[in-house]
N, C-alpha and C. Protein backbone atom coordinates (compact mmCIF):
# COMPACT_ATOMS: atom_id res chain seq x y z
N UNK A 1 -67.09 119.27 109.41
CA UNK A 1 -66.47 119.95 110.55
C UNK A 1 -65.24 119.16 110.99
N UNK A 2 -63.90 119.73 111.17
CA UNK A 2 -62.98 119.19 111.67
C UNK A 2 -63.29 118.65 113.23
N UNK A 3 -62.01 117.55 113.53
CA UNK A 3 -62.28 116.86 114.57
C UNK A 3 -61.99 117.67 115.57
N UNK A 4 -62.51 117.90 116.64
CA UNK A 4 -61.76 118.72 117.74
C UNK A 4 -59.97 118.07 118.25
N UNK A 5 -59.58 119.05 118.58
CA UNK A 5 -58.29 118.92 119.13
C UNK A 5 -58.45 117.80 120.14
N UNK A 6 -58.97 117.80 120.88
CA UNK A 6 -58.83 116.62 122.45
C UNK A 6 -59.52 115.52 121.44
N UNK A 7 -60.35 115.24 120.86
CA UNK A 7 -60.66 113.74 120.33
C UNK A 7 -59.50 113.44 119.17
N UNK A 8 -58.93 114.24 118.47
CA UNK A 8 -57.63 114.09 117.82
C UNK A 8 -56.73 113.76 119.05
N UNK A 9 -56.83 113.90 119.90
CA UNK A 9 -55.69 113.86 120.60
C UNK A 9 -55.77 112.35 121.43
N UNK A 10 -56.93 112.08 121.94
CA UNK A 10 -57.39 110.32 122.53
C UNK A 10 -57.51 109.78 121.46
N UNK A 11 -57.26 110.04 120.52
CA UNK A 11 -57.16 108.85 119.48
C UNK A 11 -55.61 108.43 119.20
N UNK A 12 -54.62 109.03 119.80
CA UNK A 12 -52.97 108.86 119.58
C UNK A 12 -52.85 108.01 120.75
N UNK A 13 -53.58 107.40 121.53
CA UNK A 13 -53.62 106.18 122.60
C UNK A 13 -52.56 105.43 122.61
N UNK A 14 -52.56 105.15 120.93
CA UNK A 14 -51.72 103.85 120.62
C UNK A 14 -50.16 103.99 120.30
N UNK A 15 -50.28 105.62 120.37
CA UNK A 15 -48.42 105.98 120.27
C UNK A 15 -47.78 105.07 121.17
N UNK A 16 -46.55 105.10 121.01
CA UNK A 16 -45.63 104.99 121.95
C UNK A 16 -44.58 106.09 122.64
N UNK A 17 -45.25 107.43 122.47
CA UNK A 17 -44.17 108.34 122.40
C UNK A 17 -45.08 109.24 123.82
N UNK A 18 -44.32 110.67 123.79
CA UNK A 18 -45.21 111.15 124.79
C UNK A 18 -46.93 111.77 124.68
N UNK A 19 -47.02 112.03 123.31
CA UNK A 19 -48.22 112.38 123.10
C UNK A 19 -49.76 111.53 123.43
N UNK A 20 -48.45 109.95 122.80
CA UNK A 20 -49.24 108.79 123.55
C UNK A 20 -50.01 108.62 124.69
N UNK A 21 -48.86 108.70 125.80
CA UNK A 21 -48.63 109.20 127.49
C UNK A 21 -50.22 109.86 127.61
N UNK A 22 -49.64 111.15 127.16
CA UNK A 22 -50.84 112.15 127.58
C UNK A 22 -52.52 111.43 127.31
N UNK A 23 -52.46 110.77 125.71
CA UNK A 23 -53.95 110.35 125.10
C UNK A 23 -54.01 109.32 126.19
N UNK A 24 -53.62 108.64 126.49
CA UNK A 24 -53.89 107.16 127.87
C UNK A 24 -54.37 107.89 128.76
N UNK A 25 -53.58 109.22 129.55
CA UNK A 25 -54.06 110.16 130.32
C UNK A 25 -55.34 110.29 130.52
N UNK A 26 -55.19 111.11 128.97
CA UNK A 26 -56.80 112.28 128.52
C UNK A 26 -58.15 110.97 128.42
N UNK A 27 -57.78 109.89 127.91
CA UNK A 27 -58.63 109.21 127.85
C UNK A 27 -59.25 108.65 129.64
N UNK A 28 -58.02 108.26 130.36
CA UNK A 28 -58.86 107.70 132.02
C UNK A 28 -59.09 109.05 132.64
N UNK A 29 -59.41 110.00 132.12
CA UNK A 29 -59.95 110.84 132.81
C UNK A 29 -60.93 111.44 132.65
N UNK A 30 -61.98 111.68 133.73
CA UNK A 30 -63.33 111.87 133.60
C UNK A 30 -63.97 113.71 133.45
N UNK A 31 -63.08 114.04 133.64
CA UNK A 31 -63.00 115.29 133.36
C UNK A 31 -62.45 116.03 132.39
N UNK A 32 -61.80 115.23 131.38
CA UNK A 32 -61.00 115.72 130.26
C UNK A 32 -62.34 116.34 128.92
N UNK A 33 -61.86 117.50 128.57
CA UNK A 33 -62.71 117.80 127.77
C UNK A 33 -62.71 117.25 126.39
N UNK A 34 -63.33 116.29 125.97
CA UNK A 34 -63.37 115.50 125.21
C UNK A 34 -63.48 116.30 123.24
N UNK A 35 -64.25 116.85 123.46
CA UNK A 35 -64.98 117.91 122.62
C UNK A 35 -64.02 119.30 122.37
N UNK A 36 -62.76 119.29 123.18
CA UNK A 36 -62.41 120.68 123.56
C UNK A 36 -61.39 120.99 122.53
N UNK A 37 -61.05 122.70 122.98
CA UNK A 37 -59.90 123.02 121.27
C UNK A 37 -58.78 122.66 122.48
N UNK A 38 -57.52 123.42 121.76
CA UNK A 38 -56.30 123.25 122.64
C UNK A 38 -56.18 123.88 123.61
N UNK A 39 -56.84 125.07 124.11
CA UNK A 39 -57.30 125.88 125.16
C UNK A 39 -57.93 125.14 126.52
N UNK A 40 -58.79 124.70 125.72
CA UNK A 40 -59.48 123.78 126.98
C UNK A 40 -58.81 122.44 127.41
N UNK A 41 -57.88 121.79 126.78
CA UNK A 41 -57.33 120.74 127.34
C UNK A 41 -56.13 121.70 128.40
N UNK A 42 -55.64 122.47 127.91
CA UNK A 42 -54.47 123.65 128.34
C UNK A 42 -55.47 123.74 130.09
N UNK A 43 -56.57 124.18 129.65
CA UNK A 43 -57.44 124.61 130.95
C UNK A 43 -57.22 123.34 131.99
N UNK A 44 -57.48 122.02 131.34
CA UNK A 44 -57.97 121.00 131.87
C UNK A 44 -56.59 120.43 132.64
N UNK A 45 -55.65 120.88 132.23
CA UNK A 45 -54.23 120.54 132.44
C UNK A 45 -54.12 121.50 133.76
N UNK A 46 -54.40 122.26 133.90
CA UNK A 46 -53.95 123.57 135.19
C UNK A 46 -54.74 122.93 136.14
N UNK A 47 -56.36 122.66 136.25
CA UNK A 47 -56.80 122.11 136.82
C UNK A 47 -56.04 121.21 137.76
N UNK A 48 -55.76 120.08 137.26
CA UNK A 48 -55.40 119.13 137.62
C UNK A 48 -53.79 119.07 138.05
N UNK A 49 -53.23 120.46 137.73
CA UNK A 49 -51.97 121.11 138.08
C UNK A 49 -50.84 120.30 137.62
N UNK A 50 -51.39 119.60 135.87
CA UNK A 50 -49.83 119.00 135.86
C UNK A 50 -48.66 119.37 135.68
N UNK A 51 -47.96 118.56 135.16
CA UNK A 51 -46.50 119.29 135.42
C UNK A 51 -45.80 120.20 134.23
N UNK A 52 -45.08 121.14 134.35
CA UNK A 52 -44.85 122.13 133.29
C UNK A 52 -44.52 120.97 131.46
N UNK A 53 -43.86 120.37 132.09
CA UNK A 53 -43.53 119.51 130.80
C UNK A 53 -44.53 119.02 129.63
N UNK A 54 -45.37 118.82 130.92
CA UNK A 54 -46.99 117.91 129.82
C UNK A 54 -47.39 119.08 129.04
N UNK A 55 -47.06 120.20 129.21
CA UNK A 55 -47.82 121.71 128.20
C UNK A 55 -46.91 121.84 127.11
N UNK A 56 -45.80 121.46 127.39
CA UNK A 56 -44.33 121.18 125.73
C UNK A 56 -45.26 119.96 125.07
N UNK A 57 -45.80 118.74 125.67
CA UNK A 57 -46.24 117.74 124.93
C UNK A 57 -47.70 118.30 123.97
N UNK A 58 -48.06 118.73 124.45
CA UNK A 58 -49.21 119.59 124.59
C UNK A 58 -49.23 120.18 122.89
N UNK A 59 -48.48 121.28 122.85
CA UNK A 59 -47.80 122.30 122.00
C UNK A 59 -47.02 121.21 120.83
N UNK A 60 -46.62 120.02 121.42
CA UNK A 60 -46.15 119.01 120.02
C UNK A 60 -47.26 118.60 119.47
N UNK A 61 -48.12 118.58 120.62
CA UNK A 61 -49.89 117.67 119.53
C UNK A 61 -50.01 118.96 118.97
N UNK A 62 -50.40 119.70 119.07
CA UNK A 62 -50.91 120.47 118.77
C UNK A 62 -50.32 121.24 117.11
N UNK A 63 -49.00 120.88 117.27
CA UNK A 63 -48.19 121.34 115.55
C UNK A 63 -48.73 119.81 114.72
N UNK A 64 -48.48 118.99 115.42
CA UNK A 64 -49.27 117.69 114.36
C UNK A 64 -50.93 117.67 114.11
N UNK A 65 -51.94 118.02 114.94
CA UNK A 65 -53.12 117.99 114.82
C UNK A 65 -53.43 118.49 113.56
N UNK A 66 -53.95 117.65 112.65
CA UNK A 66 -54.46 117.97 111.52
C UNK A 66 -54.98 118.91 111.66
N UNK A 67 -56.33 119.53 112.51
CA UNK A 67 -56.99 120.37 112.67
C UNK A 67 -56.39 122.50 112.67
N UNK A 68 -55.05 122.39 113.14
CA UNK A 68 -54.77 122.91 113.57
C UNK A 68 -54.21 124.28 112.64
C-alpha cells in the first residue's frame, strides 16, 4: 500500500524549501491528519484557516508525492 499523502508529506521536515515549512508545521500539530490523502490535509488547512498561499504549497507536494 502506498504511503499516504500527509506522512509523505512530514517526512520532507528536513527540506529547506516551503514544503519543508509546511512538514515542521504538519508535524507540531496535533490535529494534522497524519494518515490523510490530500483532501484531508486541504480540510485540515481550512480548519485552522491558513493562509491562501500554504494551498499553492500544498498543490507543489502534492505534483511531487510519489503517491500521487
Amino acid at each position: 500500500m502506498a504511503q499516504s499523502f500527509a506522512r509523505w508529506l512530514i517526512r520532507q521536515a528536513s527540506r529547506e524549501d516551503a514544503i519543508g515549512a509546511l512538514a515542521k508545521d504538519a508535524k507540531r500539530d496535533p490535529g494534522f491528519p497524519k494518515e490523510g490523502d490530500v483532501e484531508a490535509v486541504r480540510r485540515r488547512l481550512r480548519e485552522i484557516q491558513a493562509e491562501g498561499e500554504t494551498f499553492a504549497v500544498v498543490d507543489d507536494a502534492e505534483m511531487e508525492w510519489p503517491g500521487g
